[in-house]
Protein backbone atom coordinates (compact mmCIF):
# COMPACT_ATOMS: atom_id res chain seq x y z
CA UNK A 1 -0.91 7.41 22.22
CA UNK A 2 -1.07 11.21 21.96
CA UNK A 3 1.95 11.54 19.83
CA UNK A 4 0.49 8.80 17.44
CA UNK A 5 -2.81 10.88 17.09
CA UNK A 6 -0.95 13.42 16.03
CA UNK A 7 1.13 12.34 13.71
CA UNK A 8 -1.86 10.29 11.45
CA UNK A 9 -3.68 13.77 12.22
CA UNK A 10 -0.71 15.40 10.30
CA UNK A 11 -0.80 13.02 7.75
CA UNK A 12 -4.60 13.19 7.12
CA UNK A 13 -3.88 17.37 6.86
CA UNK A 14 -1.49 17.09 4.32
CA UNK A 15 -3.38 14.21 2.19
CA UNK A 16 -6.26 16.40 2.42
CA UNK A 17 -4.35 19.39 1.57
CA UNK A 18 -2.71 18.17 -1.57
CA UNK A 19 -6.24 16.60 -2.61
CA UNK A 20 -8.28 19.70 -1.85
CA UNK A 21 -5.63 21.86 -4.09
CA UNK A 22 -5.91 19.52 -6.90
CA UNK A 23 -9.96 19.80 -7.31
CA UNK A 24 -9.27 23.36 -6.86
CA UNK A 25 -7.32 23.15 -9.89
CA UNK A 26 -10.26 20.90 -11.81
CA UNK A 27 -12.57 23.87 -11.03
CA UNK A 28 -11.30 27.31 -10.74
CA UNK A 29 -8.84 27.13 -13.56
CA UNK A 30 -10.90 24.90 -16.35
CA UNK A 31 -11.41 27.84 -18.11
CA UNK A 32 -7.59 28.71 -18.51
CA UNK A 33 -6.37 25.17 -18.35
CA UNK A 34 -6.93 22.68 -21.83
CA UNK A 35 -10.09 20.97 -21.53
CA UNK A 36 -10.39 16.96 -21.48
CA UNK A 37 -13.18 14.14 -21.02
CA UNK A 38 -11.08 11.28 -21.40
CA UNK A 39 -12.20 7.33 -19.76
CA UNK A 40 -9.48 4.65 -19.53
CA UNK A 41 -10.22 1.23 -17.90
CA UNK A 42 -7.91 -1.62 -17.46
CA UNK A 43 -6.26 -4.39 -15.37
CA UNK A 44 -3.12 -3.74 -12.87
CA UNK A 45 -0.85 -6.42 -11.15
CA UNK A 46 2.26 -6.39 -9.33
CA UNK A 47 4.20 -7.46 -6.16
CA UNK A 48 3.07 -5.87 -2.82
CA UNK A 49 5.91 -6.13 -0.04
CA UNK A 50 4.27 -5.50 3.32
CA UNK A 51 5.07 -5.26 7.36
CA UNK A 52 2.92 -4.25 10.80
CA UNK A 53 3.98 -1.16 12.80
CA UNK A 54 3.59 -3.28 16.54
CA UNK A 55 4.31 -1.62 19.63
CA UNK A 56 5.87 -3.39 21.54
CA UNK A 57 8.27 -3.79 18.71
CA UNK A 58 8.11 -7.16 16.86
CA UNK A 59 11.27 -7.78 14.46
CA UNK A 60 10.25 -8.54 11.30
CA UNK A 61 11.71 -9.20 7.15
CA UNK A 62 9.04 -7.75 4.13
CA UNK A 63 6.23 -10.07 4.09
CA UNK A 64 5.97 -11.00 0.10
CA UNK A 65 2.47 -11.18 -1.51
CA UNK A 66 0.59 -10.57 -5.09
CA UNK A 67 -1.86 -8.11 -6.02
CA UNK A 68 -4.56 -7.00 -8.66
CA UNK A 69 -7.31 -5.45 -10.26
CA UNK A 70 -9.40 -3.28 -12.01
CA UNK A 71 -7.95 0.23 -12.74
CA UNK A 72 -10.24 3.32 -13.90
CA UNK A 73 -8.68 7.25 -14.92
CA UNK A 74 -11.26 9.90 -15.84
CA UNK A 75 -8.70 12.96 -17.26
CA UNK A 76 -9.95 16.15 -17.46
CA UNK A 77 -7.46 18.90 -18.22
CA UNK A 78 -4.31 19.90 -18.91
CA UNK A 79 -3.35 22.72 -16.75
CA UNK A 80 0.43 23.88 -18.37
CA UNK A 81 2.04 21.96 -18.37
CA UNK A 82 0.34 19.04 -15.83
CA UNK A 83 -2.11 16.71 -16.94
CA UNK A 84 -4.94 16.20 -14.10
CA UNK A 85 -6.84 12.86 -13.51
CA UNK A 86 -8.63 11.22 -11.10
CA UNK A 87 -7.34 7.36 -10.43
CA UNK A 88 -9.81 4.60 -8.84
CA UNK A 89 -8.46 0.94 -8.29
CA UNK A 90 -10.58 -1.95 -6.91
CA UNK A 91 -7.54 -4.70 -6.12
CA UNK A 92 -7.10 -7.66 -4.31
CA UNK A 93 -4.28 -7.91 -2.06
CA UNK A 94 -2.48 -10.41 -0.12
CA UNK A 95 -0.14 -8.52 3.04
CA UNK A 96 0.80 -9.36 5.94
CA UNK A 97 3.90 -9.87 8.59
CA UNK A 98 6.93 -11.97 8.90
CA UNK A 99 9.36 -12.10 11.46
CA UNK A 100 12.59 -12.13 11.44
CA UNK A 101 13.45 -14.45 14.83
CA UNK A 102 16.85 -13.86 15.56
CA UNK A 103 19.36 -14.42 18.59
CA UNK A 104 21.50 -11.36 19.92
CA UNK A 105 23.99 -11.61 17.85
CA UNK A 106 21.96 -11.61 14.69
CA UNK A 107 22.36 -15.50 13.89
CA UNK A 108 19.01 -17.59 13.64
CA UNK A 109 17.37 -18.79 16.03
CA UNK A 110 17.23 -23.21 16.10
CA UNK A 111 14.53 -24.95 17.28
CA UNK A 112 15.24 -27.93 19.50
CA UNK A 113 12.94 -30.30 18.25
CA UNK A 114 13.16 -29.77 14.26
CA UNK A 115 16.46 -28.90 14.37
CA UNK A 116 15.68 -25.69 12.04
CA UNK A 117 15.73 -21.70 11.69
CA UNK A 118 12.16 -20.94 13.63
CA UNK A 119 10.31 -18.85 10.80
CA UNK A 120 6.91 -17.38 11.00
CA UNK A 121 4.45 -15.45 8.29
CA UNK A 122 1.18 -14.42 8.64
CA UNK A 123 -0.90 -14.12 5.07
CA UNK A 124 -3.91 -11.80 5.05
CA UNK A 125 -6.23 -10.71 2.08
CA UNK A 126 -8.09 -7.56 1.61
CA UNK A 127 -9.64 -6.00 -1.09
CA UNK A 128 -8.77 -2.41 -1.46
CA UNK A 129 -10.36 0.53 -3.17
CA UNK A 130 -7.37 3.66 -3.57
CA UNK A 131 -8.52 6.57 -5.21
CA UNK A 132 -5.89 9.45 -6.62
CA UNK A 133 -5.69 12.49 -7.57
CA UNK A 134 -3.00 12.58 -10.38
CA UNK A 135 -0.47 15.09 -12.38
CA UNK A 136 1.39 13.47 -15.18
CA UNK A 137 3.85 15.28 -17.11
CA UNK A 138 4.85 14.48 -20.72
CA UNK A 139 2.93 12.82 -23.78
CA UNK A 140 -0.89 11.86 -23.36
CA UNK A 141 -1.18 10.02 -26.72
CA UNK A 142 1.76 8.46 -27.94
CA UNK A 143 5.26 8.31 -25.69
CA UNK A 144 6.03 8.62 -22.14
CA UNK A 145 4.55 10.56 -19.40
CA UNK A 146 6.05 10.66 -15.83
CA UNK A 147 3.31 10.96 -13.29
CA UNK A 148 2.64 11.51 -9.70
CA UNK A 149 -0.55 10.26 -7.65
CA UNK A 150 -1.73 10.36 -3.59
CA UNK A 151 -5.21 10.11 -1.77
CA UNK A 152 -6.69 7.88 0.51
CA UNK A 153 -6.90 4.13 0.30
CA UNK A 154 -9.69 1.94 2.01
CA UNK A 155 -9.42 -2.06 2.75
CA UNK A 156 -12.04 -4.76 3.85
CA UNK A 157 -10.64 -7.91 5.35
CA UNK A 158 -10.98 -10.94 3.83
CA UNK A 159 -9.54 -13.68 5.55
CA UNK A 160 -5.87 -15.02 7.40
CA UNK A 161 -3.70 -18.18 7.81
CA UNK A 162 -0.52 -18.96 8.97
CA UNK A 163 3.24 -20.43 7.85
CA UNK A 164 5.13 -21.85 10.41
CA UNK A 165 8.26 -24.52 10.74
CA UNK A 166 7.56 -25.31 14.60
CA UNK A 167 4.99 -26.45 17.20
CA UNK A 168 3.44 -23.01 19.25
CA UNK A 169 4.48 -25.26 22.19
CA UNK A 170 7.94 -26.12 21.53
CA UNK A 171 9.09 -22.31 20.16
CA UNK A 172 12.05 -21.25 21.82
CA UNK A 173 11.91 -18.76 24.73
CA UNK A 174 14.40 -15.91 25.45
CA UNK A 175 16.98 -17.00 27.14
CA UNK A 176 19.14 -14.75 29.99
CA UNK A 177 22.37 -16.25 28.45
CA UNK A 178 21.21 -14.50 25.43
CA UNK A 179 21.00 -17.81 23.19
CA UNK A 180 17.40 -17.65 22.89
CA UNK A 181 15.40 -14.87 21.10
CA UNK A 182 16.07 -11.46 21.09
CA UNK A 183 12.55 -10.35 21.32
CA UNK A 184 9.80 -12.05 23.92
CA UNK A 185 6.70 -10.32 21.83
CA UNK A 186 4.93 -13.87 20.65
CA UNK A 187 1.10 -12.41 21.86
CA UNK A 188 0.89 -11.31 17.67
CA UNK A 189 1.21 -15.25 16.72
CA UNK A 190 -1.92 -16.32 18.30
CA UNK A 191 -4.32 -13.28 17.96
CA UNK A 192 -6.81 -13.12 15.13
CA UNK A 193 -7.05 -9.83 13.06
CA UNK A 194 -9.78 -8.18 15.40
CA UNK A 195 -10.47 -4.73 13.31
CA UNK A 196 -11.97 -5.87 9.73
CA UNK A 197 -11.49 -2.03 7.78
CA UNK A 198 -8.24 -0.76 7.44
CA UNK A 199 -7.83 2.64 5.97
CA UNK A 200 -4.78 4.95 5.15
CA UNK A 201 -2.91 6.93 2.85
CA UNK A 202 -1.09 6.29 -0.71
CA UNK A 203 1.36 7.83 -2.79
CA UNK A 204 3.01 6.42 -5.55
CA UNK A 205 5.39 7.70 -9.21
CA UNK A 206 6.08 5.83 -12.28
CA UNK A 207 5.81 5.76 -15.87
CA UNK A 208 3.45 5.59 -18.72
CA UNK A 209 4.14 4.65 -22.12
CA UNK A 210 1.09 4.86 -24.38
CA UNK A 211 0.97 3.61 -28.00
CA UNK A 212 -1.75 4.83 -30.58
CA UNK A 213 -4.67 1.73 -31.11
CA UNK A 214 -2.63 -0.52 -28.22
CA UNK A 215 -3.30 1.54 -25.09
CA UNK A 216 -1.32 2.72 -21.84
CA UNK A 217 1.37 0.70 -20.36
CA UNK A 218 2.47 1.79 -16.67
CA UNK A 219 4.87 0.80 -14.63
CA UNK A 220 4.52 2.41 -10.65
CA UNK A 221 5.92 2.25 -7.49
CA UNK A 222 3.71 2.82 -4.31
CA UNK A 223 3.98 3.50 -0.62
CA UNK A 224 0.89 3.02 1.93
CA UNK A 225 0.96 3.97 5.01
CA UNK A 226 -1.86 2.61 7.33
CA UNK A 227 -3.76 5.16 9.95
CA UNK A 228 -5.93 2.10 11.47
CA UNK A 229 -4.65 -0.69 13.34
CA UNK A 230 -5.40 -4.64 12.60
CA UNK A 231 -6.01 -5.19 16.93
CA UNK A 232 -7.27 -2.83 19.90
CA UNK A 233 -5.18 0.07 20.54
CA UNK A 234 -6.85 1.21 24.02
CA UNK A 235 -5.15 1.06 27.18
CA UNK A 236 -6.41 -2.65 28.16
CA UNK A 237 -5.12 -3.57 24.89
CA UNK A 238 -1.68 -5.75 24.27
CA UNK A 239 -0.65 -3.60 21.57
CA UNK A 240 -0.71 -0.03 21.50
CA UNK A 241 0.05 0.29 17.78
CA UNK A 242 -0.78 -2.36 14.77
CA UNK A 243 -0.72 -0.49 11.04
CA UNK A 244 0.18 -1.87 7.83
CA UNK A 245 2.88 0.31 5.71
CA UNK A 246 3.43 -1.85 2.29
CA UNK A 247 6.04 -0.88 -0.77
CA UNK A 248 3.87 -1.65 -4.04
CA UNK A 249 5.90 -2.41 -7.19
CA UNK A 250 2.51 -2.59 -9.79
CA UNK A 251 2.10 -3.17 -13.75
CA UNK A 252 -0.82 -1.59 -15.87
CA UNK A 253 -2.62 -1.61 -18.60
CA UNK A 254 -5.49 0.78 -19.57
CA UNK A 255 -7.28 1.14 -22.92
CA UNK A 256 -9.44 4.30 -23.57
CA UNK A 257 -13.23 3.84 -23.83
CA UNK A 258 -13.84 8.05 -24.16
CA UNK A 259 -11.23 10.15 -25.80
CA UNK A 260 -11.44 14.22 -26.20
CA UNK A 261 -11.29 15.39 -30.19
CA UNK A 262 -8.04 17.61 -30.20
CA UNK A 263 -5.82 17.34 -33.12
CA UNK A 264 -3.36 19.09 -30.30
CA UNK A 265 -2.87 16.26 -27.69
CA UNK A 266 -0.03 14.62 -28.78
């Protein structure tokens, strides 16, 4: 428990650290840096892949879901050569968990009564609020920009269900002739999600291609990694660890509402 205190710590320290230098930059160097008041709203959409850190361990495949949203960038400067922004989503999202139920040797695992692979998913929605600070390099009005973007994302639970291919009662056990299943953590199919925020930290890169009267096209990929766990985490507890980390492959499009008047930005 100790050495997971410290690590999020460590993680919250350099989130903080890279967010903290990146206002700095807003507001000690405006004054050298090239000055912009630029709003872009828009819509965002993509495919968020998704898994729970349990310990004990519980195997588990990428749990597939959808997400979207509403996407807002205020830019205010370019500082050399990197363009700073601040990014604010409100999404919807649809994570969640789904093991991978396999026998020793990696085959698996049948269930006696349906005669199938046992397979089990659990689907939960949040909506999430991230909010980045962001360097882009390259073209602001017309081309592509690479950019960069981190800071802290917050979730409220919405609600849960379940896929499964078998009766709770007729799953198969682990077996001591190792036929069965390799892992005997089951405690996660039956417990409801029992913390309702979750709360973390996002990074994510991509590309933005912006055409003159159409708008900004961008095309990201994401990584969050959760600091708050989805059940109790205290000694009485069953689990000692529960956080989300999800891989966020995301589409969007953003049309400008206030540009800055600079016959420079290109």
């Amino acid at each position: 428990m100790n050495l997971q205190v410290r690590h999020k710590s460590l993680v919250v320290r350099v989130v903080l650290a890279l967010l903290t230098s990146h206002f700095s930059l807003l507001t000690l160097h405006a004054q050298v840096g090239e000055h912009r008041s630029e709003l872009a709203v828009g819509v965002n959409g993509g495919l968020v892949m998704s898994s729970v850190g349990f310990v004990p361990k519980v195997p588990q495949a990428m749990h597939q879901g959808l997400t979207g949203g509403l996407s807002f960038r205020y830019t205010s400067e370019k500082y050399f050569n990197s363009i700073c922004a601040i990014v604010a989503e409100l999404n919807y999202a649809r994570m969640g968990w789904k093991e991978d139920i396999l026998t020793p040797d990696d085959a698996p695992v049948i269930n006696a009564v349906t005669g199938l692979p046992e397979e089990y998913q659990r689907h939960m929605s949040y909506v999430q609020v991230p909010v980045f600070a962001r360097l882009g390099w390259g073209r602001e009005r017309r081309g592509v920009q690479f950019f960069f973007q981190a800071g802290p994302q917050f979730g409220t639970f919405l609600s849960e269900s379940t896929s499964m291919n078998f009766n709770w009662d007729d799953r198969t056990p682990v077996y001591t002739d190792g036929s069965g299943r390799t892992s005997s953590v089951v405690a996660q199919d039956t417990m409801a999600v029992e913390h309702k925020i979750d709360y973390g930290i996002a990074a994510g890169m991509g590309l933005e291609l912006s055409l003159p009267r159409l708008g900004h096209f961008l095309l990201e990929g994401r990584y969050y990694y959760g600091l708050g766990d989805i059940y109790g985490n205290s000694k009485r507890d069953y689990f000692a660890r529960s956080n989300f980390s999800t891989i966020t492959i995301k589409l969007t499009f953003l049309f400008d509402i206030a540009r800055t008047r600079n016959p420079k930005i290109k």
